[in-house]
Protein backbone atom coordinates (compact mmCIF):
# COMPACT_ATOMS: atom_id res chain seq x y z
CA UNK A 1 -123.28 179.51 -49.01
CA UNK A 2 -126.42 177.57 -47.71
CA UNK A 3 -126.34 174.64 -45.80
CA UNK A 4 -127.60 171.30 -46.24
CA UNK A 5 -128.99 168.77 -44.17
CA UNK A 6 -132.25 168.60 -42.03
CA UNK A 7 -133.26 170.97 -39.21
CA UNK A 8 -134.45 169.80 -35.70
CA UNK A 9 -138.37 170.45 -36.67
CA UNK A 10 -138.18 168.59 -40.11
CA UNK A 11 -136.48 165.37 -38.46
CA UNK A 12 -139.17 165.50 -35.16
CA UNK A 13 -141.99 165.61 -38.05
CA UNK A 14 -140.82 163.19 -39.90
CA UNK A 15 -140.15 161.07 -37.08
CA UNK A 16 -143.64 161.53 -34.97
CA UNK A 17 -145.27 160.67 -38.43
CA UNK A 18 -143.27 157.57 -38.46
CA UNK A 19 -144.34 156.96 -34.98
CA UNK A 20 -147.90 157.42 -35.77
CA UNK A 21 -147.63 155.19 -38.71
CA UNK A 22 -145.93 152.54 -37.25
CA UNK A 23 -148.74 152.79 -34.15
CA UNK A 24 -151.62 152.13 -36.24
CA UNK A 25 -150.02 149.49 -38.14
CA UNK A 26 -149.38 147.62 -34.70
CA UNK A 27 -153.13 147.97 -34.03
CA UNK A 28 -154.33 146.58 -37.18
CA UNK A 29 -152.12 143.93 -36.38
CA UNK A 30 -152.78 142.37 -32.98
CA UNK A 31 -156.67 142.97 -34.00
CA UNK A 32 -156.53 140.83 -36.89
CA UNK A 33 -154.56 137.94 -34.70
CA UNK A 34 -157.02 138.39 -32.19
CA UNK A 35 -159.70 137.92 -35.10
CA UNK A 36 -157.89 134.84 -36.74
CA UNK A 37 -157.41 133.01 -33.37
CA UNK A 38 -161.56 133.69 -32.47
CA UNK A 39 -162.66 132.03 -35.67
CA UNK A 40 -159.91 129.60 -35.50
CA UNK A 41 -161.54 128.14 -32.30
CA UNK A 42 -165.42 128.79 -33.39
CA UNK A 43 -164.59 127.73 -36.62
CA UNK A 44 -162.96 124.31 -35.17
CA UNK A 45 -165.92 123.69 -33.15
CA UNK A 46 -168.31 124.07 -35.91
CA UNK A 47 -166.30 121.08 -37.66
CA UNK A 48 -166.11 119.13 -35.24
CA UNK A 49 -169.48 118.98 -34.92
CA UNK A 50 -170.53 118.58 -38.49
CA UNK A 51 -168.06 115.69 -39.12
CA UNK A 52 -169.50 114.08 -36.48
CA UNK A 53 -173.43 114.77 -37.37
CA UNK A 54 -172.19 113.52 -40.69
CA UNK A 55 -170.72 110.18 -39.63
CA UNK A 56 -173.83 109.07 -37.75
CA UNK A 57 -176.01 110.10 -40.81
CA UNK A 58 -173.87 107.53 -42.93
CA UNK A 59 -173.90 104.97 -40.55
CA UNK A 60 -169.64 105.06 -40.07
CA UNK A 61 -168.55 102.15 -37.82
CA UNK A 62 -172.66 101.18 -36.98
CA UNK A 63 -172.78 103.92 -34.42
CA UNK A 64 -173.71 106.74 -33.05
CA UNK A 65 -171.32 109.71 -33.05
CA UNK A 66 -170.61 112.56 -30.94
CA UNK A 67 -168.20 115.53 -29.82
CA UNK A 68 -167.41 115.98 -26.15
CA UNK A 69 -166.18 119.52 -25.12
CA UNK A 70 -163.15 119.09 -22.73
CA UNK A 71 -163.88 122.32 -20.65
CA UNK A 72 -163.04 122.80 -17.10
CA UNK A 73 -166.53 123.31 -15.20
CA UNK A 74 -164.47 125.85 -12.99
CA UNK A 75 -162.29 127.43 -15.11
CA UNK A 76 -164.32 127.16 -18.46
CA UNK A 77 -160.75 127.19 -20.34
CA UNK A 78 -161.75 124.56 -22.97
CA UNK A 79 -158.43 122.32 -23.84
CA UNK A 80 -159.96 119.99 -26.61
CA UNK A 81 -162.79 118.99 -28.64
CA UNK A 82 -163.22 114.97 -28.59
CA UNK A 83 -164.89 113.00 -31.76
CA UNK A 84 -166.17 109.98 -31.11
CA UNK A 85 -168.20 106.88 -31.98
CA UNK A 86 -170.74 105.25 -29.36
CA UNK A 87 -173.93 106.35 -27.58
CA UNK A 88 -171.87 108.55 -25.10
CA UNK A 89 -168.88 109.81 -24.45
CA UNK A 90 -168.69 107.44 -21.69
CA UNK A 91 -169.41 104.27 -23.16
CA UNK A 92 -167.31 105.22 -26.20
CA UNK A 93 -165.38 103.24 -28.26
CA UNK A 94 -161.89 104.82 -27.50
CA UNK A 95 -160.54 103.17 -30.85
CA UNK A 96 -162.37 106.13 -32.47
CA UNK A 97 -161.45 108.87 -30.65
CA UNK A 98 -159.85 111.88 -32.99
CA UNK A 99 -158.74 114.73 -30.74
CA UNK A 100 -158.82 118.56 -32.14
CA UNK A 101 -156.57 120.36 -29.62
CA UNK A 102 -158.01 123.86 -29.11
CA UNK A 103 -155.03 126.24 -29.86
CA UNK A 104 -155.91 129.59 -28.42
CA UNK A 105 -157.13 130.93 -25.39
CA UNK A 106 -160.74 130.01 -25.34
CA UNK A 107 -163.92 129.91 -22.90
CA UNK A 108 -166.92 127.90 -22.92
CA UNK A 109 -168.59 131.09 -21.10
CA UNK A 110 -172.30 128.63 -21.22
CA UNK A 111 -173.38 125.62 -22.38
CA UNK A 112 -176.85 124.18 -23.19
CA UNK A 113 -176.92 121.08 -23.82
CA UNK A 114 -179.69 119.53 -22.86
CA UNK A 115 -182.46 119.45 -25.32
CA UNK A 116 -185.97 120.11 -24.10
CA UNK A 117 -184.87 118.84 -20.49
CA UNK A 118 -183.35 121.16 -17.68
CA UNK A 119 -180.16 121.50 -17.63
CA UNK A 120 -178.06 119.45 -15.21
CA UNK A 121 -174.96 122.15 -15.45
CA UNK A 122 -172.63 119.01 -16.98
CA UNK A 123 -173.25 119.89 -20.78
CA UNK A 124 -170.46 118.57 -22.56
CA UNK A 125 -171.20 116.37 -24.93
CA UNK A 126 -173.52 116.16 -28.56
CA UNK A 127 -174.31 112.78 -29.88
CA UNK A 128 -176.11 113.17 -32.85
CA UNK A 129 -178.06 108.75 -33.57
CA UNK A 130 -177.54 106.43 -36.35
CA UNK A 131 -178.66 107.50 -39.57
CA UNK A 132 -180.87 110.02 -38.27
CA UNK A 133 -178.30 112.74 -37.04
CA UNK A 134 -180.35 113.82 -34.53
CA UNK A 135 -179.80 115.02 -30.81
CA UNK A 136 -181.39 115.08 -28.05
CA UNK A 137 -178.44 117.06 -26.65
CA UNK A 138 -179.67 120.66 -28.48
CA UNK A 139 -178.98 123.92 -27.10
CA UNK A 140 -176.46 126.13 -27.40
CA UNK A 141 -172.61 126.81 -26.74
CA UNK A 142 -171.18 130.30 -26.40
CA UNK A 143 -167.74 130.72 -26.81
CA UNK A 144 -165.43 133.34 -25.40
CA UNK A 145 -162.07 133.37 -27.60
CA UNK A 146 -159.84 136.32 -26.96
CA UNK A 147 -163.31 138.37 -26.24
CA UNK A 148 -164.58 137.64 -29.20
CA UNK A 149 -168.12 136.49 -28.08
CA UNK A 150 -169.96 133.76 -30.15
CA UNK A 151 -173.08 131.70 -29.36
CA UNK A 152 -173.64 128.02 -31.27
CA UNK A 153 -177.02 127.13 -31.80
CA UNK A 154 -177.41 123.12 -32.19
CA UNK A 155 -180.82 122.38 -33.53
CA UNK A 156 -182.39 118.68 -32.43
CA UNK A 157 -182.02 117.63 -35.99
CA UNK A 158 -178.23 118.73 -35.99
CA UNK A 159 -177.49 121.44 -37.44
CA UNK A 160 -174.61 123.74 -35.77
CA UNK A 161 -175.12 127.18 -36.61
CA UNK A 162 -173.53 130.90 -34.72
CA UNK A 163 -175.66 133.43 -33.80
């Protein structure tokens, strides 16, 4: 009579295949969260941005609009991109304000902003003038998301694009 049933080497096989299986699978997952929250906040950014270039271009509300980046200068954890209509994000029109909360962990790791001036190291803001759409706040961003690296090149006539 034979028996039936598994022996000890068939089960610890089957069971370090599993493991190796279920190891990769794991991998492939946390990279492709780690790739959907990295374009999440570069892609946001990139929005932001062009909704804004777009509204001054039309001439929305008779004003100038711009984004502000809401980054800690220590830190560089960035908590919010601010759109908004005025001349600066200063002398704003609060009224207009739309907020775009930035939802995972992300960096401003360098920002440019200045145009064809030296930077003063308080780059925040874009304002892109009244039915021109351009800037004289060009330069780039770089954004660190999850280290996923990506640099935002902001031409003086606008347009946002990654390098």
């Amino acid at each position: 009579m034979l028996a039936r049933g598994f022996t000890l080497l068939e089960t610890l096989i089957v069971v370090s295949i599993m493991t190796i299986v279920f190891g990769i699978g794991f991998g492939v997952l946390v990279s492709a969260q780690k790739t959907a929250r990295s374009q999440e906040a570069s892609a946001g950014l990139i929005h932001v941005l062009a909704v804004a270039h777009e509204r001054a271009m039309l001439g929305n509300e008779a004003s100038s609009w711009g984004v502000y980046l809401d980054y800690n200068d220590i830190s560089r954890n960035i908590s919010e991109y601010v759109l908004f209509g005025g001349d600066s994000y200063a002398t704003r029109n609060v009224a207009l304000d739309k907020i775009y909360t930035v939802d995972s962990v992300a960096l401003i790791t360098d920002a440019s902003l200045s145009g064809a001036s030296p930077s003063s190291g308080d780059d925040h803001e874009v304002v892109f003038s009244l039915f021109s759409g351009e800037t004289s706040q060009y330069g780039t961003v770089t954004l660190d998301s999850i280290g996923v690296v990506k640099t935002l090149e902001i031409s003086k006539y606008g347009w946002a694009v990654w390098e």
